[in-house]
N, C-alpha and C. Protein backbone atom coordinates (compact mmCIF):
# COMPACT_ATOMS: atom_id res chain seq x y z
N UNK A 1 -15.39 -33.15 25.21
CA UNK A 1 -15.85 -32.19 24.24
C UNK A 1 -16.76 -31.17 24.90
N UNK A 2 -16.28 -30.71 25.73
CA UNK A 2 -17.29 -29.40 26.77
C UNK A 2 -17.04 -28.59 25.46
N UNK A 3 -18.51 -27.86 25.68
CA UNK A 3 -18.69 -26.67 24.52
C UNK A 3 -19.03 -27.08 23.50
N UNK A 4 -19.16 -27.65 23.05
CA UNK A 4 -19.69 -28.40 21.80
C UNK A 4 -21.05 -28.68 21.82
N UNK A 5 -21.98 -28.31 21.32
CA UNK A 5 -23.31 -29.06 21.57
C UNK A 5 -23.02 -30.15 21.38
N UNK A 6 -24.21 -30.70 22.08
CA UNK A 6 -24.48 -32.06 21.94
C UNK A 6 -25.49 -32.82 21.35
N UNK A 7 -26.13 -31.95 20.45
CA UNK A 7 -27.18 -32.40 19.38
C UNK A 7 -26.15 -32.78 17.98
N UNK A 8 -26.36 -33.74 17.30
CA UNK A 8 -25.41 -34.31 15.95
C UNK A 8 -26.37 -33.61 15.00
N UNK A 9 -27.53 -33.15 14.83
CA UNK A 9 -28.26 -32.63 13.71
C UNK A 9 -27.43 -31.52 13.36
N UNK A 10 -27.13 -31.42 12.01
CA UNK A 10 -26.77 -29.98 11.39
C UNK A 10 -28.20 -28.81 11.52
N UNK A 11 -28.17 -27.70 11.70
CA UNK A 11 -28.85 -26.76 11.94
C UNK A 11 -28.27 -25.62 10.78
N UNK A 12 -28.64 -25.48 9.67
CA UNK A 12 -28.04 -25.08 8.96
C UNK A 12 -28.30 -23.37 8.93
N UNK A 13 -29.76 -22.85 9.53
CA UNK A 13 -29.69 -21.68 9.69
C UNK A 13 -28.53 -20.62 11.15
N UNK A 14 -27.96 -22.11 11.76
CA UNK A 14 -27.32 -22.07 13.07
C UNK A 14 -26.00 -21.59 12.68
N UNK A 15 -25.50 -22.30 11.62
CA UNK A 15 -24.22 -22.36 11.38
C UNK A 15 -23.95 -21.30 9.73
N UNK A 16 -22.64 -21.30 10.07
CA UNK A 16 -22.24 -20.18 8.47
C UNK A 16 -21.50 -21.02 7.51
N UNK A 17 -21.16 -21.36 6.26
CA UNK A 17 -20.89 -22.13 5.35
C UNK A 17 -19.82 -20.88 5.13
N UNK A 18 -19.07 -21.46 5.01
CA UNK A 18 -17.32 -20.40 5.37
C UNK A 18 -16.71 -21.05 3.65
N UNK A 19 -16.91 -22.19 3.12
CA UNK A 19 -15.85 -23.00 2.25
C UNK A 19 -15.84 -22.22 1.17
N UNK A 20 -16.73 -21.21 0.54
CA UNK A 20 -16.51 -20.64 -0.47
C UNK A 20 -15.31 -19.59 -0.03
N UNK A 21 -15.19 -19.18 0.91
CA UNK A 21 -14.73 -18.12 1.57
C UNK A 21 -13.19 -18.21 1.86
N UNK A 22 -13.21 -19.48 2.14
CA UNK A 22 -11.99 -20.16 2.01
C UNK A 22 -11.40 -20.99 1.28
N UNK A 23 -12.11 -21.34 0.18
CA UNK A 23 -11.67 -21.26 -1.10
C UNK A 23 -10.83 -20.45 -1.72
N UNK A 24 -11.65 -19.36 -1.84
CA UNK A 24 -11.33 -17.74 -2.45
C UNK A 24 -9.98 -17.54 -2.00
N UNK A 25 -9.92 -17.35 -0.55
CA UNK A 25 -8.82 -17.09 0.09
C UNK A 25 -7.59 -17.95 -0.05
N UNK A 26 -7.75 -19.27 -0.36
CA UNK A 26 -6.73 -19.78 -0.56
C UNK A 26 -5.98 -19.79 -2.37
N UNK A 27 -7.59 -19.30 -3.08
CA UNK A 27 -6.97 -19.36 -4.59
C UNK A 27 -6.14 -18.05 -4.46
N UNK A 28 -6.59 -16.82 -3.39
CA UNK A 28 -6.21 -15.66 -3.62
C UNK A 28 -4.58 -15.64 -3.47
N UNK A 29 -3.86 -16.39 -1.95
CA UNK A 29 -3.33 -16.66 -1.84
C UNK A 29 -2.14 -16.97 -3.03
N UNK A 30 -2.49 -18.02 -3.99
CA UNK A 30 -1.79 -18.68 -4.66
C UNK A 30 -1.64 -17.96 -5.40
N UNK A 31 -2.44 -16.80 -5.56
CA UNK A 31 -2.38 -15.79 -7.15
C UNK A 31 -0.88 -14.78 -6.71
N UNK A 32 -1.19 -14.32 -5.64
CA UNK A 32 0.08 -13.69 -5.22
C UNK A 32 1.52 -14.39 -4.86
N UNK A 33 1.41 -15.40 -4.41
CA UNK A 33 2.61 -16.09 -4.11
C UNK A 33 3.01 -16.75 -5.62
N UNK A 34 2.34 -16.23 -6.56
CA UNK A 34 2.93 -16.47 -7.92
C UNK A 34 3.55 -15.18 -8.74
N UNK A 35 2.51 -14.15 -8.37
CA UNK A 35 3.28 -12.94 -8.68
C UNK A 35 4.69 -12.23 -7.90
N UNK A 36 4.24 -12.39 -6.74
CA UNK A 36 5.69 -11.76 -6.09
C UNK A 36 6.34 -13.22 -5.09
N UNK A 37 7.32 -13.96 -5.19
CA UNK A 37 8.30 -14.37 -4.37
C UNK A 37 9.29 -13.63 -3.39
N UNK A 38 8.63 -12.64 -3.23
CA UNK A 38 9.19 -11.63 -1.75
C UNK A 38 8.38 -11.93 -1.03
N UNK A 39 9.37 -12.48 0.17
CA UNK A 39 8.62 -12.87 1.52
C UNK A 39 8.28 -11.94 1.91
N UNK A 40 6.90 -12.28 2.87
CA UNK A 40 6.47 -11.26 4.15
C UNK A 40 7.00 -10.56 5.04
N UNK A 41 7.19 -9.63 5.47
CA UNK A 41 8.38 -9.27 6.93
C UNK A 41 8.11 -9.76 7.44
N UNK A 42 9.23 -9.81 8.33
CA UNK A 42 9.31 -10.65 9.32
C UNK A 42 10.42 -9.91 10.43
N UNK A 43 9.67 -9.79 11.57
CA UNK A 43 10.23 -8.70 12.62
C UNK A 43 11.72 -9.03 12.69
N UNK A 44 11.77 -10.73 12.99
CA UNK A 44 13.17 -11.41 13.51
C UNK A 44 14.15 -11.08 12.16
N UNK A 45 13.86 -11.46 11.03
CA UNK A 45 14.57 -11.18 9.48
C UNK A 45 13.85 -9.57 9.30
N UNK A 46 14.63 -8.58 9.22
CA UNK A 46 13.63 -7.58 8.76
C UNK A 46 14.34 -7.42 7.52
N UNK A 47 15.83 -7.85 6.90
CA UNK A 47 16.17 -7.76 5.33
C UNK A 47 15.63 -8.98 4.51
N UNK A 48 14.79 -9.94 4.83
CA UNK A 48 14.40 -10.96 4.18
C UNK A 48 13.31 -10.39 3.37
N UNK A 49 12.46 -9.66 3.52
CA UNK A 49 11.31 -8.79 2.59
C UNK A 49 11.78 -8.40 1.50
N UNK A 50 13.01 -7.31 1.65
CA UNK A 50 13.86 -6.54 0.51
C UNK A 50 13.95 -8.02 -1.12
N UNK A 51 13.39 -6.96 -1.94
CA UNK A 51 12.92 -7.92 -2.71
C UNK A 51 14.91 -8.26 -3.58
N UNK A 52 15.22 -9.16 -4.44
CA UNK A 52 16.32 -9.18 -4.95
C UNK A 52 16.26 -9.41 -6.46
N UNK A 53 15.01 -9.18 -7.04
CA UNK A 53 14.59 -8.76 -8.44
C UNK A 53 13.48 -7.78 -8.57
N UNK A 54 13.55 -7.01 -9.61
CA UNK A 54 12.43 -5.89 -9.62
C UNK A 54 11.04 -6.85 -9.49
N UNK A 55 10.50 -6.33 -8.05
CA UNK A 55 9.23 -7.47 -7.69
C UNK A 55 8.33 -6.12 -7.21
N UNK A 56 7.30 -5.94 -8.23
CA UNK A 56 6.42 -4.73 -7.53
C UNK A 56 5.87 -5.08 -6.46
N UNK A 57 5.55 -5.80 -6.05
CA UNK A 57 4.81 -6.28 -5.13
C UNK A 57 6.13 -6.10 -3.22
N UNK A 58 7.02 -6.85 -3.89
CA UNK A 58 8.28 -6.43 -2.78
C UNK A 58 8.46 -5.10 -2.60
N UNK A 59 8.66 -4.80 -3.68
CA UNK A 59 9.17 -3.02 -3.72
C UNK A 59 7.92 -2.22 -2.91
N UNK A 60 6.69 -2.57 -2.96
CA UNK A 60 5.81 -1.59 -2.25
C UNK A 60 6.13 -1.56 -0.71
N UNK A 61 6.14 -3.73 -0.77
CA UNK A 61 6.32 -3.69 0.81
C UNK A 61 7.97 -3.43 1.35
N UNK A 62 8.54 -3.37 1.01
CA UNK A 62 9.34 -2.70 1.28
C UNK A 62 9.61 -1.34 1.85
N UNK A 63 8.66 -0.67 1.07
CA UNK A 63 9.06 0.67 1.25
C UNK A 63 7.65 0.85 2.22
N UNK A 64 6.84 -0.03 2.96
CA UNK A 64 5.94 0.53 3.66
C UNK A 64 6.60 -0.09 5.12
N UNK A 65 7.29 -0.76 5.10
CA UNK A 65 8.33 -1.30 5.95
C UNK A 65 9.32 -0.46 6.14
N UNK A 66 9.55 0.36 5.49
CA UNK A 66 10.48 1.65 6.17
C UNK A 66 9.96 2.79 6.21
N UNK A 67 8.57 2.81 5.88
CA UNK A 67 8.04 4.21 6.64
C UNK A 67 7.13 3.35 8.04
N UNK A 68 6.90 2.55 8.33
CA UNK A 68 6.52 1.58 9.67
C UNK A 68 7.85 1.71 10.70
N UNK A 69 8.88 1.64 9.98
CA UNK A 69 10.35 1.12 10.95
C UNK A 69 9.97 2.29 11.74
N UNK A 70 10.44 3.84 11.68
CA UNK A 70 10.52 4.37 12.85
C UNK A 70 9.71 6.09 12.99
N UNK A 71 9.41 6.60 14.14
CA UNK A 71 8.75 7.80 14.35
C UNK A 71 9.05 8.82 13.23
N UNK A 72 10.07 8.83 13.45
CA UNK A 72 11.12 9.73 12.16
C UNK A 72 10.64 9.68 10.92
N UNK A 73 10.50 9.01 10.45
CA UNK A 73 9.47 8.05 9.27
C UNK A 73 8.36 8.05 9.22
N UNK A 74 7.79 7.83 9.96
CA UNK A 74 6.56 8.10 10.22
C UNK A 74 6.10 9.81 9.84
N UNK A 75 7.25 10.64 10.38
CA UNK A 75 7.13 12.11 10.15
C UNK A 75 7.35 12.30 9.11
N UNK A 76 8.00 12.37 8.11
CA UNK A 76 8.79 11.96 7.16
C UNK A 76 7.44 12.02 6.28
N UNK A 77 6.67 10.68 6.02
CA UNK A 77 5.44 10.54 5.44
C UNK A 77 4.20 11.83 5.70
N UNK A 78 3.89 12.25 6.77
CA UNK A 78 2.88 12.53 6.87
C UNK A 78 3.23 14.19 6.48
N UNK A 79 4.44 14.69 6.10
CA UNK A 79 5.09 15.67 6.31
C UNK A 79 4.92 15.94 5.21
N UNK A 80 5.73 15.16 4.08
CA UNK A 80 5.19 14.62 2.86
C UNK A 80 4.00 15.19 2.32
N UNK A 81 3.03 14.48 2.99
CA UNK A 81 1.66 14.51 2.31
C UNK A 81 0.56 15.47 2.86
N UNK A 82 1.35 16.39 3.75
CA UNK A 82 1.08 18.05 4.19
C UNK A 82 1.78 19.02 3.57
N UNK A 83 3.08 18.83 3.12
CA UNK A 83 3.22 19.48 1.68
C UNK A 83 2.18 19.55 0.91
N UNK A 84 2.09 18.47 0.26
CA UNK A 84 1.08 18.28 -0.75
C UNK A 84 -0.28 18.79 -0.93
N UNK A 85 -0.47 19.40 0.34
CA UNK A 85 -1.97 19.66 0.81
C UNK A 85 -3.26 18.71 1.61
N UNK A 86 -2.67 17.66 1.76
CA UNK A 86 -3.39 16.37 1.94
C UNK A 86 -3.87 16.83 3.47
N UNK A 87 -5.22 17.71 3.85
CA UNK A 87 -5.55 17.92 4.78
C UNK A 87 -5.79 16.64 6.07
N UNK A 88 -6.10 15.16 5.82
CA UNK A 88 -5.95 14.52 6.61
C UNK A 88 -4.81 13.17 6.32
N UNK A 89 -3.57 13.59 6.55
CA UNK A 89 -2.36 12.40 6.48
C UNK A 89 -3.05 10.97 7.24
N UNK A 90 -2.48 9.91 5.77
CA UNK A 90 -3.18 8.82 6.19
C UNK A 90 -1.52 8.23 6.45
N UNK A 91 -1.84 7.24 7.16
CA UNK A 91 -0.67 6.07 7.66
C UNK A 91 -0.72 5.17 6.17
N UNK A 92 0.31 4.44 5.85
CA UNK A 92 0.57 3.59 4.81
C UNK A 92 -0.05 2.29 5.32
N UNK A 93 -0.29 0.92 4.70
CA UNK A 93 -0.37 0.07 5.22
C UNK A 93 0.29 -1.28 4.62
N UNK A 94 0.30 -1.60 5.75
CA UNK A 94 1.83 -2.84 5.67
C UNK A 94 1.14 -4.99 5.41
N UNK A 95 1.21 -5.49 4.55
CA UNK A 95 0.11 -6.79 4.42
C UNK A 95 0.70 -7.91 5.16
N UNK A 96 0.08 -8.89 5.79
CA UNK A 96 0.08 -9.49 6.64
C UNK A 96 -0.01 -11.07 6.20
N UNK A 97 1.12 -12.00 6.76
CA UNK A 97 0.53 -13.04 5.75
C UNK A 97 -0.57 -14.13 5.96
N UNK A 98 -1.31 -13.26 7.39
CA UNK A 98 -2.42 -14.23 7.44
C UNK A 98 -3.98 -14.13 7.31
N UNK A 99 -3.85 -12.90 6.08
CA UNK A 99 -5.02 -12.23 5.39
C UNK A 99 -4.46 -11.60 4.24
N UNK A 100 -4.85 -12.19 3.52
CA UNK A 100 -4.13 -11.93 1.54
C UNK A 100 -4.90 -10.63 1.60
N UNK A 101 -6.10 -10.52 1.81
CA UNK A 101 -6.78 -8.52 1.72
C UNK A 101 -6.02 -7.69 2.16
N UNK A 102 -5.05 -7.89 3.17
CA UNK A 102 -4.11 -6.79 3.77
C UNK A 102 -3.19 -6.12 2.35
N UNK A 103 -2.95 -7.78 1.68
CA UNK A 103 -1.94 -7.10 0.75
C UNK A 103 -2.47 -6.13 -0.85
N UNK A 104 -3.81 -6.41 -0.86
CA UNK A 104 -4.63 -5.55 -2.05
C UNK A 104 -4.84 -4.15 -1.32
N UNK A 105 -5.43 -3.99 0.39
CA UNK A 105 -5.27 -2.92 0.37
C UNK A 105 -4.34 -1.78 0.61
N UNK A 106 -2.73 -2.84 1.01
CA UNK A 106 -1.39 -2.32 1.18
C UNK A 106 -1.61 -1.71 -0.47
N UNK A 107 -1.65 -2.40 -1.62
CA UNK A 107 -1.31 -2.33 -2.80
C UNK A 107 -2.32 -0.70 -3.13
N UNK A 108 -3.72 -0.73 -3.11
CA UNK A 108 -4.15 0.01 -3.25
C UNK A 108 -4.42 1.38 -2.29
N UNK A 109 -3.67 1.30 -1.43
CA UNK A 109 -3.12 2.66 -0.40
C UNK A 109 -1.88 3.18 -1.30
N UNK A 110 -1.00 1.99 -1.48
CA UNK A 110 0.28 2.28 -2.29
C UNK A 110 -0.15 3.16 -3.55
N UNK A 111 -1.03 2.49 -4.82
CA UNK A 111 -1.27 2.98 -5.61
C UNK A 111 -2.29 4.26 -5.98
N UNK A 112 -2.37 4.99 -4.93
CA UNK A 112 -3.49 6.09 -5.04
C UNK A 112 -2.07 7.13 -3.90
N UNK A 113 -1.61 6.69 -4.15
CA UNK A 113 -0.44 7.70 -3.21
C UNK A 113 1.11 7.31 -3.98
N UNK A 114 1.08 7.42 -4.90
CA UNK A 114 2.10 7.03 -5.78
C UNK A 114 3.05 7.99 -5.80
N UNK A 115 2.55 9.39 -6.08
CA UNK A 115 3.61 10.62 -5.93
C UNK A 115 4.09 11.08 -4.99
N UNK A 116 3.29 10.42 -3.54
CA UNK A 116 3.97 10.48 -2.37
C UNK A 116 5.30 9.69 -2.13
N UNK A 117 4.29 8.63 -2.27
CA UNK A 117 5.42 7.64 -2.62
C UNK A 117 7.02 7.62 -3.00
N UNK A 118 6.91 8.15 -3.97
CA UNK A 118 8.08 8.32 -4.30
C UNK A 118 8.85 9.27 -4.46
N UNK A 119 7.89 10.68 -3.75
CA UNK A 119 8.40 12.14 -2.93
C UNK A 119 9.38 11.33 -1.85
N UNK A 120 8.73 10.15 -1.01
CA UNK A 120 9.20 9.73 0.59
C UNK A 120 10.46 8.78 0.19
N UNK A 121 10.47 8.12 -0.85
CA UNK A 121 11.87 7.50 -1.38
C UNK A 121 12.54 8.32 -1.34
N UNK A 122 12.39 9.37 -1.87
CA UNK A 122 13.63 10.43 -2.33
C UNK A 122 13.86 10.70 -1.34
N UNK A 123 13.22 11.02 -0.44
CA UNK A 123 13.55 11.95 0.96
C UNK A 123 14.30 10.85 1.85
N UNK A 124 13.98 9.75 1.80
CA UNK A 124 14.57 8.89 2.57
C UNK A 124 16.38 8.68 1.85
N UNK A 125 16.61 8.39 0.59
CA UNK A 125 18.02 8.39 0.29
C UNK A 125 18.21 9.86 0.01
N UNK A 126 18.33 10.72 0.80
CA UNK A 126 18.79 12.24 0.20
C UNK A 126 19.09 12.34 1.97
N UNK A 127 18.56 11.93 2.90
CA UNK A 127 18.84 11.78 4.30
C UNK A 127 20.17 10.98 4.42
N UNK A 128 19.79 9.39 3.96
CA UNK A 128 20.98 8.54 3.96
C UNK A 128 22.54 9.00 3.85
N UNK A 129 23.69 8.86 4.94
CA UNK A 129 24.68 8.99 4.62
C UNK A 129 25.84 8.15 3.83
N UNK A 130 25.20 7.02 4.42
CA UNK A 130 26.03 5.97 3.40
C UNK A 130 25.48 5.81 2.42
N UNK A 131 26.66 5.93 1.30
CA UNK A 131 26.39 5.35 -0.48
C UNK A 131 25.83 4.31 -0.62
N UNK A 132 26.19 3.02 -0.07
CA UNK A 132 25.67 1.29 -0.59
C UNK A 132 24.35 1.77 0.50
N UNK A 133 24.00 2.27 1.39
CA UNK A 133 23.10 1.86 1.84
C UNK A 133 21.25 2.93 0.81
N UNK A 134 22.26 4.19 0.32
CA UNK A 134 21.45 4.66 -0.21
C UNK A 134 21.12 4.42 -1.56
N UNK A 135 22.33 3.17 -2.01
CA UNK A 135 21.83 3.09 -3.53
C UNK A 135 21.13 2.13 -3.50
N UNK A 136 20.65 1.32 -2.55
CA UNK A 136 19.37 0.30 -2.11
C UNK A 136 18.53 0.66 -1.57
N UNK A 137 18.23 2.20 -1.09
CA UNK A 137 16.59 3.00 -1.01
C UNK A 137 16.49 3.49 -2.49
N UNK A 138 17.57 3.88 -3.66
CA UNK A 138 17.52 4.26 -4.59
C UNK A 138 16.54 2.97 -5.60
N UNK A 139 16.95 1.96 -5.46
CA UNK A 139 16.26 0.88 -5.54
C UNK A 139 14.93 0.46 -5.56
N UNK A 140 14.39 0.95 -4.67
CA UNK A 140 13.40 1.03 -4.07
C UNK A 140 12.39 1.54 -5.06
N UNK A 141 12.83 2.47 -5.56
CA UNK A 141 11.70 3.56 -6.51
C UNK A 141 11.04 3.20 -7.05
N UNK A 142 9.92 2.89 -7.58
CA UNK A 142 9.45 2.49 -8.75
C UNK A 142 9.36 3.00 -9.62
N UNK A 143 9.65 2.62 -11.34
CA UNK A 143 9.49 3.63 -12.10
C UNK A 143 7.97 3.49 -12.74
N UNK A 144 7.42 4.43 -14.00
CA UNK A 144 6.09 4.57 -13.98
C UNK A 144 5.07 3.05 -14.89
N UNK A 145 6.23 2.24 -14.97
CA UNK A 145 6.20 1.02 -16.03
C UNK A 145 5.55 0.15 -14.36
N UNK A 146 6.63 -0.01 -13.87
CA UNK A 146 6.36 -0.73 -12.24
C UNK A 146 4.98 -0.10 -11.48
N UNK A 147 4.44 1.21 -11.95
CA UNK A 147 3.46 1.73 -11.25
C UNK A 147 2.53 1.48 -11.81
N UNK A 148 2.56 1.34 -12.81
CA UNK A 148 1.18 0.79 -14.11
C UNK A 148 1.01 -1.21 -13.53
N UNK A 149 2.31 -1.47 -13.49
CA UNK A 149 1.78 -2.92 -12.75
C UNK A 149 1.28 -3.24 -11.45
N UNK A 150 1.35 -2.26 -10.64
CA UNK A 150 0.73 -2.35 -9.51
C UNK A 150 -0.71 -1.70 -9.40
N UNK A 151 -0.77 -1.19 -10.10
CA UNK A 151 -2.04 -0.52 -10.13
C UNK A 151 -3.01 -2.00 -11.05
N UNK A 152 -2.38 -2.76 -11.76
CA UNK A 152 -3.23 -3.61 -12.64
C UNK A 152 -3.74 -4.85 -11.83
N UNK A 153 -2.40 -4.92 -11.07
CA UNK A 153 -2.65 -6.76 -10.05
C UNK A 153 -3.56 -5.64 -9.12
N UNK A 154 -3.96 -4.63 -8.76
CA UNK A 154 -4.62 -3.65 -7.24
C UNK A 154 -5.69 -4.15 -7.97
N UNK A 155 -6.73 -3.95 -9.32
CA UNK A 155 -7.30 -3.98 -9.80
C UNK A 155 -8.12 -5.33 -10.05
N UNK A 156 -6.75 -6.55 -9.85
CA UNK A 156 -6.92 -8.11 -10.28
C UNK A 156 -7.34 -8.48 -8.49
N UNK A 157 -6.94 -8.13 -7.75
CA UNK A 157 -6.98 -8.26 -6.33
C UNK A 157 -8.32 -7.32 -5.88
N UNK A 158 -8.93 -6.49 -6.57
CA UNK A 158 -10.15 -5.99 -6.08
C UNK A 158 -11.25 -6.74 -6.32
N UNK A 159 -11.20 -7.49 -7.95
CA UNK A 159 -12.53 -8.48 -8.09
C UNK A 159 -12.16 -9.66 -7.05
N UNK A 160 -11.00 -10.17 -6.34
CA UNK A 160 -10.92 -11.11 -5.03
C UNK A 160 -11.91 -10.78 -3.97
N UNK A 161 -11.22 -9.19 -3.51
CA UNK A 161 -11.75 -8.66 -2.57
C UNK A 161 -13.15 -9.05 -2.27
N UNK A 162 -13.79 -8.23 -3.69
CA UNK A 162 -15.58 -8.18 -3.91
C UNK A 162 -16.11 -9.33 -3.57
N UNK A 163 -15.15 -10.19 -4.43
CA UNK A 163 -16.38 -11.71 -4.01
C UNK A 163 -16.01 -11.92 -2.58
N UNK A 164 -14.98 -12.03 -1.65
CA UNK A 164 -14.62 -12.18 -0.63
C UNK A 164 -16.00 -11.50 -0.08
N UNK A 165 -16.09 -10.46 0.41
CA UNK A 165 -17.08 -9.56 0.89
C UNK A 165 -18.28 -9.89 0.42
N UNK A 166 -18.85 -10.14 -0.60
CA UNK A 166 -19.78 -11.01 -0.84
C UNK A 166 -20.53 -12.17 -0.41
N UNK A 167 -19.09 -13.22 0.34
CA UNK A 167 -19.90 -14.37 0.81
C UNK A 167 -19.53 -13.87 2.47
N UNK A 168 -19.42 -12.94 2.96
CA UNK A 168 -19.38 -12.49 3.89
C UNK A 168 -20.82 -12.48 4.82
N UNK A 169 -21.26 -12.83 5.99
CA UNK A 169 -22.30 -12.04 6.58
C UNK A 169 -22.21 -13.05 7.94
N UNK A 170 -22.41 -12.47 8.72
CA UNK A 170 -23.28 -12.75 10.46
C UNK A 170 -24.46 -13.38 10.36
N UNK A 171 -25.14 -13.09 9.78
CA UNK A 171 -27.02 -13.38 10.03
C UNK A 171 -27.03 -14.30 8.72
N UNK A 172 -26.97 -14.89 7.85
CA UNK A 172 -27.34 -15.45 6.85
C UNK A 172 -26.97 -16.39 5.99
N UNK A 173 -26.74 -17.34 5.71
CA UNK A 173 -25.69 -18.11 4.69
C UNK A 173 -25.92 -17.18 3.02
N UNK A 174 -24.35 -17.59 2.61
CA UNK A 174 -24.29 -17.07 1.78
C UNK A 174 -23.93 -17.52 0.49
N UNK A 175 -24.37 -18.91 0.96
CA UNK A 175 -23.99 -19.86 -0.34
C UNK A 175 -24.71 -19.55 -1.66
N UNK A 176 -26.02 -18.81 -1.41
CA UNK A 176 -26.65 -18.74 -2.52
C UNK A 176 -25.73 -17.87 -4.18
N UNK A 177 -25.07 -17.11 -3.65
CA UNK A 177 -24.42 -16.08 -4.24
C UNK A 177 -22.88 -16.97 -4.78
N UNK A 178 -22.43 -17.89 -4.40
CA UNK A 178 -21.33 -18.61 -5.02
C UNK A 178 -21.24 -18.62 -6.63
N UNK A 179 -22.51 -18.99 -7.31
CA UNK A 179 -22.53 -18.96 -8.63
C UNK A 179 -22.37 -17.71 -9.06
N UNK A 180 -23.25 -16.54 -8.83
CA UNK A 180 -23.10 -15.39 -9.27
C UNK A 180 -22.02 -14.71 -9.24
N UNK A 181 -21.03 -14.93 -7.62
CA UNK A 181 -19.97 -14.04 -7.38
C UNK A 181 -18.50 -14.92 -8.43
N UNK A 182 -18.54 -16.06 -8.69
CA UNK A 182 -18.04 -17.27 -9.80
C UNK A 182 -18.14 -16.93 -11.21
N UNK A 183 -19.22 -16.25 -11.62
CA UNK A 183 -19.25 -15.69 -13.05
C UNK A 183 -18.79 -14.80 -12.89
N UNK A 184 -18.83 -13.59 -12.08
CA UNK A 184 -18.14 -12.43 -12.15
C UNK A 184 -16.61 -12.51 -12.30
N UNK A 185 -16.54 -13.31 -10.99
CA UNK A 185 -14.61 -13.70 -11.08
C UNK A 185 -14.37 -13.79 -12.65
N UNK A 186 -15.32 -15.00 -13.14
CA UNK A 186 -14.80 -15.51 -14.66
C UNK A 186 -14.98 -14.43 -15.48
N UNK A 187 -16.07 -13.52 -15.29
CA UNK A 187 -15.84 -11.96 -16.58
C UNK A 187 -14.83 -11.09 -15.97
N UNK A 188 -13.96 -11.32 -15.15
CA UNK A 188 -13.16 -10.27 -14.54
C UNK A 188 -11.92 -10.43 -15.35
């Protein structure tokens, strides 16, 4: 056991109390893998994401998975949102499945860029030459029913966030705040 101290006393100002933290993270977890059953990408499967029921949650990542796929795309987006006037083009972002926050702030990049959004769908099947392949970017779209639900779980995934960030810190335990950041969850 090199590296390990070798004192058995707990030192509690030494150490960080992580379990609320990972708690959170694992209830957070479960909240989404109940809302969307679209897997994560996955480089080796890259059609395993593509959701195969209207899944807002798929459909975003999806479509941030094909403005990620290539340069072209990449141009495509930022081209987009220099039309628009958007003096500094932001990159989309794509969630990860080994930090559930990736996917609230995939969700809430998605949902504050919504008309881009679905400016860059269009542009992407209006490029497409093949029919079957473009009537599955057509797919893709969300309509404004699907945009109202993503914007609501962005919303259900921000009181996560907060408390997440909450029991957060370097210098301090942060257990004290469990109860408080616990009622909030429960008025959320």
């Amino acid at each position: 056991m090199s590296g390990m101290p070798q004192d058995k006393d707990f030192h509690g100002r030494n150490r960080k109390l992580t379990a609320w933290h990972t708690l959170l993270t694992l209830a957070t977890q479960c909240l989404i893998s109940t809302y969307s059953k679209t897997p994560h990408f996955d480089p080796k499967n890259p059609e395993a994401h593509v959701p195969t029921t209207r899944d807002e949650l798929g459909l975003v990542c999806a479509i941030m998975v094909k403005e990620q796929s290539s340069s072209k795309r990449k141009e495509i987006w930022r081209t987009i949102q220099m039309k628009a006037g958007v003096a500094n083009p932001i990159q989309l972002i794509l969630d990860m499945k080994v930090q559930w926050s990736s996917t609230f702030w995939m969700l809430d990049r998605a949902d504050k860029n919504q008309e881009h959004i679905n400016t860059f769908v269009d542009e992407l099947r209006w490029e497409e030459t093949d029919s079957s392949k473009r009537d599955k970017i057509r797919a893709l779209k969300l309509d404004e029913e699907e945009w109202k639900q993503v914007s609501s779980f962005t919303d259900l995934l921000m009181h996560a966030d907060n408390a997440q960030q909450a029991f957060l810190s370097d210098h301090v335990s942060t257990l004290h705040l469990a109860i408080p950041v616990l009622e909030a969850l429960y008025r959320a």
